[in-house]
N, C-alpha and C. Protein backbone atom coordinates (compact mmCIF):
# COMPACT_ATOMS: atom_id res chain seq x y z
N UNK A 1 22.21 -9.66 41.48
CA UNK A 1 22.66 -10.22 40.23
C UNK A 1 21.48 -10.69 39.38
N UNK A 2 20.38 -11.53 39.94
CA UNK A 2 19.32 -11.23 39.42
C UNK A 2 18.39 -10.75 38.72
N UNK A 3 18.63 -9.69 39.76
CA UNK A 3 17.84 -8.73 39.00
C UNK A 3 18.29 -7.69 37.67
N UNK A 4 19.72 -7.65 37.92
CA UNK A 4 20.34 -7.32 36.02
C UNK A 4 19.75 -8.09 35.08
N UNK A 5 19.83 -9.72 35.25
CA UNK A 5 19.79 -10.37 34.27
C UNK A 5 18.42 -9.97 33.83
N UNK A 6 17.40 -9.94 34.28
CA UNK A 6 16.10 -9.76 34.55
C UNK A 6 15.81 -8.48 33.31
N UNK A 7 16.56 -7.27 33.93
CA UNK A 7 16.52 -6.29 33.22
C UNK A 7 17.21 -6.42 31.62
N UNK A 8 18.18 -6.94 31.81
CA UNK A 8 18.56 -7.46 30.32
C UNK A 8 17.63 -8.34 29.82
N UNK A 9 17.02 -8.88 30.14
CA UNK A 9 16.11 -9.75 29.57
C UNK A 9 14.88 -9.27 29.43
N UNK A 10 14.25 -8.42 30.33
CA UNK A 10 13.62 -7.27 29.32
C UNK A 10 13.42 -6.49 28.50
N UNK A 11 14.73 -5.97 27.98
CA UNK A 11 15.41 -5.44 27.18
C UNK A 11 15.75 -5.72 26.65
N UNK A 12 15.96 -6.79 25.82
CA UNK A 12 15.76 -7.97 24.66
C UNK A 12 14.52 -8.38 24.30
N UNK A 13 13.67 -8.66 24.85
CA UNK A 13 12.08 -8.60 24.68
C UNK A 13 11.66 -7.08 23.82
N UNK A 14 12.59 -6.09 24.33
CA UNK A 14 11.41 -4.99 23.86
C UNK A 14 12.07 -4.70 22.51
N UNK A 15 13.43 -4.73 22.24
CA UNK A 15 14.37 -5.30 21.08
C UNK A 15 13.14 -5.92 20.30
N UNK A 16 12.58 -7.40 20.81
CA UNK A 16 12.21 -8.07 19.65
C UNK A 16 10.58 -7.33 19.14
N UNK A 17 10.09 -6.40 20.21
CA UNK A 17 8.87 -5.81 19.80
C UNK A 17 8.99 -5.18 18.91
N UNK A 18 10.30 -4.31 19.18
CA UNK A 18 10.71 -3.32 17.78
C UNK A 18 10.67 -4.35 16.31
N UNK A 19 11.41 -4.99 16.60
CA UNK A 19 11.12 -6.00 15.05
C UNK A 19 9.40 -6.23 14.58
N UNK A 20 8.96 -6.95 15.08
CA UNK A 20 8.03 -7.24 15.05
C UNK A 20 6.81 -6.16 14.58
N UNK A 21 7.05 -4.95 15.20
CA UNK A 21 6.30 -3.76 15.12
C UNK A 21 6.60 -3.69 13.54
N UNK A 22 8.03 -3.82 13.45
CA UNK A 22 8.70 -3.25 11.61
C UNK A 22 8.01 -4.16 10.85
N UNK A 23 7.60 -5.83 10.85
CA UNK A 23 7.01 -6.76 10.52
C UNK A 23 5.46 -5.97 10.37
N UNK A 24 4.81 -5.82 11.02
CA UNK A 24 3.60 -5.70 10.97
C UNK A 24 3.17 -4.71 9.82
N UNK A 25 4.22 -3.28 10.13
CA UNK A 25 3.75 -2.10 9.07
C UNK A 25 4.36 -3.33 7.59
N UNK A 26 5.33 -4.04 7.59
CA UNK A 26 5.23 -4.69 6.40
C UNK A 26 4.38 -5.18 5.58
N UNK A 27 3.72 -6.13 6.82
CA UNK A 27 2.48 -6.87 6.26
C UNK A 27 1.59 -6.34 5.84
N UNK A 28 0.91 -4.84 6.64
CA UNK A 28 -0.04 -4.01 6.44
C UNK A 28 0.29 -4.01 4.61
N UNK A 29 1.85 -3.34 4.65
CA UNK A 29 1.90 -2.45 3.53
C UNK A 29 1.81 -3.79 2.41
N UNK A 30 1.86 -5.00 2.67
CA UNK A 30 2.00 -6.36 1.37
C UNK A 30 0.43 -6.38 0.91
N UNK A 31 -0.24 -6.14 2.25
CA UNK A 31 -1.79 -6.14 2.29
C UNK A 31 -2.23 -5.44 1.21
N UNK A 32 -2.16 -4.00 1.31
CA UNK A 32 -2.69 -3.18 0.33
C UNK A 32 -1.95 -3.16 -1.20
N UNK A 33 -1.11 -3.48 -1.11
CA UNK A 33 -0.42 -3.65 -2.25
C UNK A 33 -1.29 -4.94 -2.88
N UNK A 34 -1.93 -5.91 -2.33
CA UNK A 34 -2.28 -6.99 -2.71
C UNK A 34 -3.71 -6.23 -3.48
N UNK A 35 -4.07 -5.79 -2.46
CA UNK A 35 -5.78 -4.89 -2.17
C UNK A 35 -5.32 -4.12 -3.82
N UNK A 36 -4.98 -3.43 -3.82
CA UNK A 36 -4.76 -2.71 -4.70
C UNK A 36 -3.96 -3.16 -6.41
N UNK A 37 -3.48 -4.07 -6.15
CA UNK A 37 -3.78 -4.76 -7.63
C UNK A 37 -4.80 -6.08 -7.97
N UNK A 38 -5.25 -6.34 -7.22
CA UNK A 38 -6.71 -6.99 -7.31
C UNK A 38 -7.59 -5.81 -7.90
N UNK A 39 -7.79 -4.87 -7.31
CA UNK A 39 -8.53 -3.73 -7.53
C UNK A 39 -8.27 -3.36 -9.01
N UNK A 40 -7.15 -3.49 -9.45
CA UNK A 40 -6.22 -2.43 -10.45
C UNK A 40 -7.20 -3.48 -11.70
N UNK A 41 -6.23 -5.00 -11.31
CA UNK A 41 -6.77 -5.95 -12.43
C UNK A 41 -7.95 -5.75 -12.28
N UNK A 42 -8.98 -6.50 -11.72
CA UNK A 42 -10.46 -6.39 -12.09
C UNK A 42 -11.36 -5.43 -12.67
N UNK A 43 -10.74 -4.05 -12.50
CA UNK A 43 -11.23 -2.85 -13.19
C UNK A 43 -10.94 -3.07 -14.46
N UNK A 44 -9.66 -3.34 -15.15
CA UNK A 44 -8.86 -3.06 -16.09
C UNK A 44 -9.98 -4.39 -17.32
N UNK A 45 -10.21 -5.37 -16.26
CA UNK A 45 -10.81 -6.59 -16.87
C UNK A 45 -11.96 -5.82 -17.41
N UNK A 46 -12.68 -5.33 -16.46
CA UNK A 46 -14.28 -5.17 -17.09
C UNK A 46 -14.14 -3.69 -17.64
N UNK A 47 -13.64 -2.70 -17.44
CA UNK A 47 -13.86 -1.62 -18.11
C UNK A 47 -12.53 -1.55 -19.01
N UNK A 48 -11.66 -1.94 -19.13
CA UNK A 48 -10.32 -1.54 -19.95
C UNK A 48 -9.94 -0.22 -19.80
N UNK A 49 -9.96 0.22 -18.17
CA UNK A 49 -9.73 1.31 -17.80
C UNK A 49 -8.27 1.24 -17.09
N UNK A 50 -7.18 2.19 -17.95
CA UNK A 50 -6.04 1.71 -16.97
C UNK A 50 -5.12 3.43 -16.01
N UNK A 51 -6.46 3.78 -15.68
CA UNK A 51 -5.88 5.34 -15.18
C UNK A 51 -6.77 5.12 -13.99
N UNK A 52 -5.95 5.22 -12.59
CA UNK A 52 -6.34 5.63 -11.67
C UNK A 52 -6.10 6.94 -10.49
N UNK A 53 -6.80 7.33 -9.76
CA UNK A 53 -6.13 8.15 -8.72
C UNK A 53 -5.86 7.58 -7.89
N UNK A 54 -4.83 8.08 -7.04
CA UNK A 54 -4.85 7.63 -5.83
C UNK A 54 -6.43 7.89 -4.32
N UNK A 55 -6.84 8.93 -4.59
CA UNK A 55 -8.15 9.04 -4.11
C UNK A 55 -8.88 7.78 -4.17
N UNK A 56 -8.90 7.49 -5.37
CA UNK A 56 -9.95 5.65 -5.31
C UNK A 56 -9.66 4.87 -4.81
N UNK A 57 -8.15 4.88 -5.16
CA UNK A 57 -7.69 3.34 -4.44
C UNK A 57 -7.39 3.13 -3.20
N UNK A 58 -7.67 4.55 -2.71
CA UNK A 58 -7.59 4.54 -1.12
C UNK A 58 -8.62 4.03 -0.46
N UNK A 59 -9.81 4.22 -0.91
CA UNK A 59 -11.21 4.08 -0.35
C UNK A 59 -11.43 2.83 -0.84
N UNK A 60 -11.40 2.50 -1.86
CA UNK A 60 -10.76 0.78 -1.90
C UNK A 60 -10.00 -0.30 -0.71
N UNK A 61 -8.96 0.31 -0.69
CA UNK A 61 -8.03 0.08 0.38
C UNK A 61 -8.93 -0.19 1.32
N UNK A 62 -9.66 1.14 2.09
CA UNK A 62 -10.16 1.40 3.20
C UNK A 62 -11.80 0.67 3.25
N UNK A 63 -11.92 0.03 2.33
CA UNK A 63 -13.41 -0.55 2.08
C UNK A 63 -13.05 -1.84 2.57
N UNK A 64 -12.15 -2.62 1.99
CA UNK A 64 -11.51 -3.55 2.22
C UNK A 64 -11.34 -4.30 3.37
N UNK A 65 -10.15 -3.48 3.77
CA UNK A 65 -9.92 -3.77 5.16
C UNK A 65 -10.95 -3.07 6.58
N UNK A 66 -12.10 -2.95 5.89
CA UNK A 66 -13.35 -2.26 6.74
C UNK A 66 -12.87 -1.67 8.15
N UNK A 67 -12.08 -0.33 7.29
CA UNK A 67 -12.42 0.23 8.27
C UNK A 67 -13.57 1.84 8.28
N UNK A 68 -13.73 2.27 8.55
CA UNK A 68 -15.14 3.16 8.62
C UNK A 68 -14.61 4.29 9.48
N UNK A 69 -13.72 4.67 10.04
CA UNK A 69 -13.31 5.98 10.69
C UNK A 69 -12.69 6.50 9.57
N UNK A 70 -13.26 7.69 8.98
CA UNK A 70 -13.19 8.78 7.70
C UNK A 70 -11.38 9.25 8.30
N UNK A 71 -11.62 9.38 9.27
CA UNK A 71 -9.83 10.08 9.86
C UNK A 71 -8.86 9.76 9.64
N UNK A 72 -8.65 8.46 8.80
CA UNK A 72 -8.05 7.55 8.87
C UNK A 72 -7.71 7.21 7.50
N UNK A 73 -8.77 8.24 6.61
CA UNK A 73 -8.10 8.40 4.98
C UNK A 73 -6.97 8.84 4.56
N UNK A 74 -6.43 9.82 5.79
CA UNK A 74 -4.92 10.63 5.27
C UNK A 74 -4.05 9.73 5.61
N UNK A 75 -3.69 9.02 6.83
CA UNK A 75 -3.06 7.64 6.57
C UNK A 75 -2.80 6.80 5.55
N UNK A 76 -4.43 5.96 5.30
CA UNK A 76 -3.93 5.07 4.42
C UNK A 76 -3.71 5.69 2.82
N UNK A 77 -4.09 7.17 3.07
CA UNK A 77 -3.79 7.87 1.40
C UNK A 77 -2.11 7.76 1.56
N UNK A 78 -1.61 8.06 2.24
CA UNK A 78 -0.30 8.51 2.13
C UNK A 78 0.30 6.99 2.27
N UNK A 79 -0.06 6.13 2.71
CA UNK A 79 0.43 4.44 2.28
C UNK A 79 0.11 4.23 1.04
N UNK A 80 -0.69 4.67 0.08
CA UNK A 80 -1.15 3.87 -1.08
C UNK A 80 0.27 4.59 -2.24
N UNK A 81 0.25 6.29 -1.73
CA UNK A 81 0.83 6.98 -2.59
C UNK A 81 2.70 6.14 -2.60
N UNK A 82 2.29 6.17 -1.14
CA UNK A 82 3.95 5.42 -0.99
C UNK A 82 3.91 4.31 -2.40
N UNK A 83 3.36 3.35 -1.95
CA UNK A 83 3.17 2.31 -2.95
C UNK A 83 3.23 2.33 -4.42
N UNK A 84 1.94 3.35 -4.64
CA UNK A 84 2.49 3.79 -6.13
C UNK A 84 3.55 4.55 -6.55
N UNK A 85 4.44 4.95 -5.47
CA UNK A 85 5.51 5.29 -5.86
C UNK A 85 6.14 4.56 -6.16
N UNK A 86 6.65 3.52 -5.12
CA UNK A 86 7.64 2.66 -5.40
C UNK A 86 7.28 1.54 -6.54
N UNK A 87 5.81 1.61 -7.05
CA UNK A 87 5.44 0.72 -8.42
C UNK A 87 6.29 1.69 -9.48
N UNK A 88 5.63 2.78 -9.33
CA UNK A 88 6.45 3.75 -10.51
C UNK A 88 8.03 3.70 -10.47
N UNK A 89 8.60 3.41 -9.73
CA UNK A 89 10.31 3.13 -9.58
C UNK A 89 10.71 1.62 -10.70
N UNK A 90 9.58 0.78 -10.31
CA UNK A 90 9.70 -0.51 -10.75
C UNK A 90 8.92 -0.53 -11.85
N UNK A 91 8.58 0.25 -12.66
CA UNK A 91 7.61 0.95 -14.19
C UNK A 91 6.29 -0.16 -13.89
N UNK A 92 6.31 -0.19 -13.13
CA UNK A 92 4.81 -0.78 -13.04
C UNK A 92 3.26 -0.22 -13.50
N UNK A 93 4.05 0.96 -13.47
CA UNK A 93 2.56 2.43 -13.40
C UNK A 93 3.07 3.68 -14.11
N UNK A 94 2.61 4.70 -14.43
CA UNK A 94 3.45 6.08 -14.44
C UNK A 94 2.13 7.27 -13.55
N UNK A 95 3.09 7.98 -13.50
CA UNK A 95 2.45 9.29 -13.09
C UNK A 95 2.06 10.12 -14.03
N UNK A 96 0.76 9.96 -13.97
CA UNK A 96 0.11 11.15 -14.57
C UNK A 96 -0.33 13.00 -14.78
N UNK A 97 -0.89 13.25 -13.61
CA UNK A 97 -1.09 14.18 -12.85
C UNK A 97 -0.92 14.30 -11.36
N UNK A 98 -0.93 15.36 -10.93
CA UNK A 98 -0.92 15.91 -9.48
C UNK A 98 -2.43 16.92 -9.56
N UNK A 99 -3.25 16.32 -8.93
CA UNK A 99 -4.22 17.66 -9.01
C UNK A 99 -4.37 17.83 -7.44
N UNK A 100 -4.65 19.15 -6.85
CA UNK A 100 -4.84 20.16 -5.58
C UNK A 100 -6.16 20.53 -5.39
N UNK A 101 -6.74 20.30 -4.58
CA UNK A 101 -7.95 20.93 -4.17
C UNK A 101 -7.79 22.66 -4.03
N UNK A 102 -8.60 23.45 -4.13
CA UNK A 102 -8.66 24.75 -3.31
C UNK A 102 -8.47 24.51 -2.01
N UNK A 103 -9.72 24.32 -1.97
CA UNK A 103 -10.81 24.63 -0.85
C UNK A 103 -10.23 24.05 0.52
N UNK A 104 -8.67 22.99 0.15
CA UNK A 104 -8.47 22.59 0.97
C UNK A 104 -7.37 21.88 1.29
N UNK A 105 -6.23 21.10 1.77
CA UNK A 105 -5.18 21.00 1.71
C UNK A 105 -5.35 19.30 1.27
N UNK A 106 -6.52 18.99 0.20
CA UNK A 106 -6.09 17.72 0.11
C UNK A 106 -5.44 17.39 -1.49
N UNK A 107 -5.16 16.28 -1.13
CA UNK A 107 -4.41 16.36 -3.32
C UNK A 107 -4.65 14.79 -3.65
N UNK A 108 -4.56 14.87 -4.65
CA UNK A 108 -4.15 13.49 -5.14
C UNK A 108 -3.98 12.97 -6.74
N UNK A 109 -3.51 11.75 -6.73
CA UNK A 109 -2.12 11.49 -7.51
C UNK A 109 -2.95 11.18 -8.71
N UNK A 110 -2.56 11.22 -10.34
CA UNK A 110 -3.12 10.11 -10.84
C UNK A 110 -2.36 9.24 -11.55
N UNK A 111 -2.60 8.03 -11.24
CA UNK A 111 -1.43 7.08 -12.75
C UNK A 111 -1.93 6.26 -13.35
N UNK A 112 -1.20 5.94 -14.37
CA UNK A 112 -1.52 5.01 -15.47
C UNK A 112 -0.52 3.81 -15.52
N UNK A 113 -1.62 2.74 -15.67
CA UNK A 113 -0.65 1.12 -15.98
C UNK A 113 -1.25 0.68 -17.22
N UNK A 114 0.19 0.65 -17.55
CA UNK A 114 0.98 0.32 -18.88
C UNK A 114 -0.24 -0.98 -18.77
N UNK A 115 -0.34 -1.29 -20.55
CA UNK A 115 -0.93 -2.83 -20.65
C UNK A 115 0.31 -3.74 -20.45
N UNK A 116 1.43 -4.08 -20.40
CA UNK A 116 2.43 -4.70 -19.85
C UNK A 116 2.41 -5.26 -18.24
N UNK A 117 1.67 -4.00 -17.87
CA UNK A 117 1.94 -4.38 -16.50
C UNK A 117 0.88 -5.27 -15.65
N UNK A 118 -0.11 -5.10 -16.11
CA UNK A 118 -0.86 -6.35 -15.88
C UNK A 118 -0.52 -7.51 -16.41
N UNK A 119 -0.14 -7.95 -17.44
CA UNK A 119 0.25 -9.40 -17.82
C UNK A 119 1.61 -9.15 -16.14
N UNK A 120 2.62 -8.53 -15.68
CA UNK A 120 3.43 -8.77 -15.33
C UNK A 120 2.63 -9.18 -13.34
N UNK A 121 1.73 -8.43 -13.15
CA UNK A 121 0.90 -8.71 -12.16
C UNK A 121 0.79 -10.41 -12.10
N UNK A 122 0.27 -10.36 -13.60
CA UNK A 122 -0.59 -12.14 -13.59
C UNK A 122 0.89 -12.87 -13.54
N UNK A 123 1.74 -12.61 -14.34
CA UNK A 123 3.25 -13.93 -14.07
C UNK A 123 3.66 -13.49 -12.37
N UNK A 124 3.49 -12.39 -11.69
CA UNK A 124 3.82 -12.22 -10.88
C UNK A 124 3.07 -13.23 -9.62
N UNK A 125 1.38 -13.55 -10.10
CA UNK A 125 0.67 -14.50 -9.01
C UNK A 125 1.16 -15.76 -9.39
N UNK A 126 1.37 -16.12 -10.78
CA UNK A 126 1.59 -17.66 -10.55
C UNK A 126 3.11 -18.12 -10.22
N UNK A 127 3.80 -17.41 -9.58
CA UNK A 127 5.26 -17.65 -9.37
C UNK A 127 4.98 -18.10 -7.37
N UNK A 128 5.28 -19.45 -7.79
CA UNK A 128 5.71 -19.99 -5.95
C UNK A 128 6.69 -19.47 -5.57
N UNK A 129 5.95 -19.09 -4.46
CA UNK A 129 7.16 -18.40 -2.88
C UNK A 129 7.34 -19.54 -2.51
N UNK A 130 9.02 -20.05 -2.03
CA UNK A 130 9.33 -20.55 -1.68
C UNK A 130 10.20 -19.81 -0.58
């Protein structure tokens, strides 16, 4: 009898890993989202540049959170693109282009933020989480 409970109670443990695991890719993904409009604003500040690729802001991303294994660009490329997708859902950004390499199976995105959307960045930091 024991030893059921035991096993059920392992098996609730690994239940809560699964959560937790879903937590983490969250945080990752709040991370770069953070990474990446820090990035967005401060550019926009000093150059009044409001067109990016996704190519930059990856290596941004990846500067950031230091990491240094090159292998590891198609990952966090395909997290950033996520992101600017779902900004572009919420008109945060638009899509610009799609450009394709030849030579090779890589691509990447480009978009543009609206001057709106930075003021909405800045009301967006001074609002308390409660």
């Amino acid at each position: 009898m024991d030893d059921k409970k035991n096993k059920n109670y392992h098996n609730k443990i690994r239940i809560d890993n699964n959560i937790d695991y879903i937590n983490k890719k969250d945080k990752e993904l709040m991370a770069i989202e953070d990474i990446i409009e820090k990035h967005v604003l401060e550019v926009n500040k000093k150059y009044h540049s409001d067109v990016f690729p996704s190519s930059v802001l990856t290596k941004v991303v990846m500067k950031e959170l230091d990491i240094k294994n090159k292998h590891m660009f198609r990952i966090y490329h395909k997290k950033v693109k996520t992101i600017l997708k779902k900004w572009e859902k919420k008109n945060y950004c638009e899509f610009v282009d799609n450009t394709h390499y030849a030579h090779c199976k890589k691509s990447k995105e480009i978009y543009q933020f609206p001057e709106d959307t930075f003021y909405r960045f800045n009301i967006y930091k001074m609002i308390p989480i409660v």
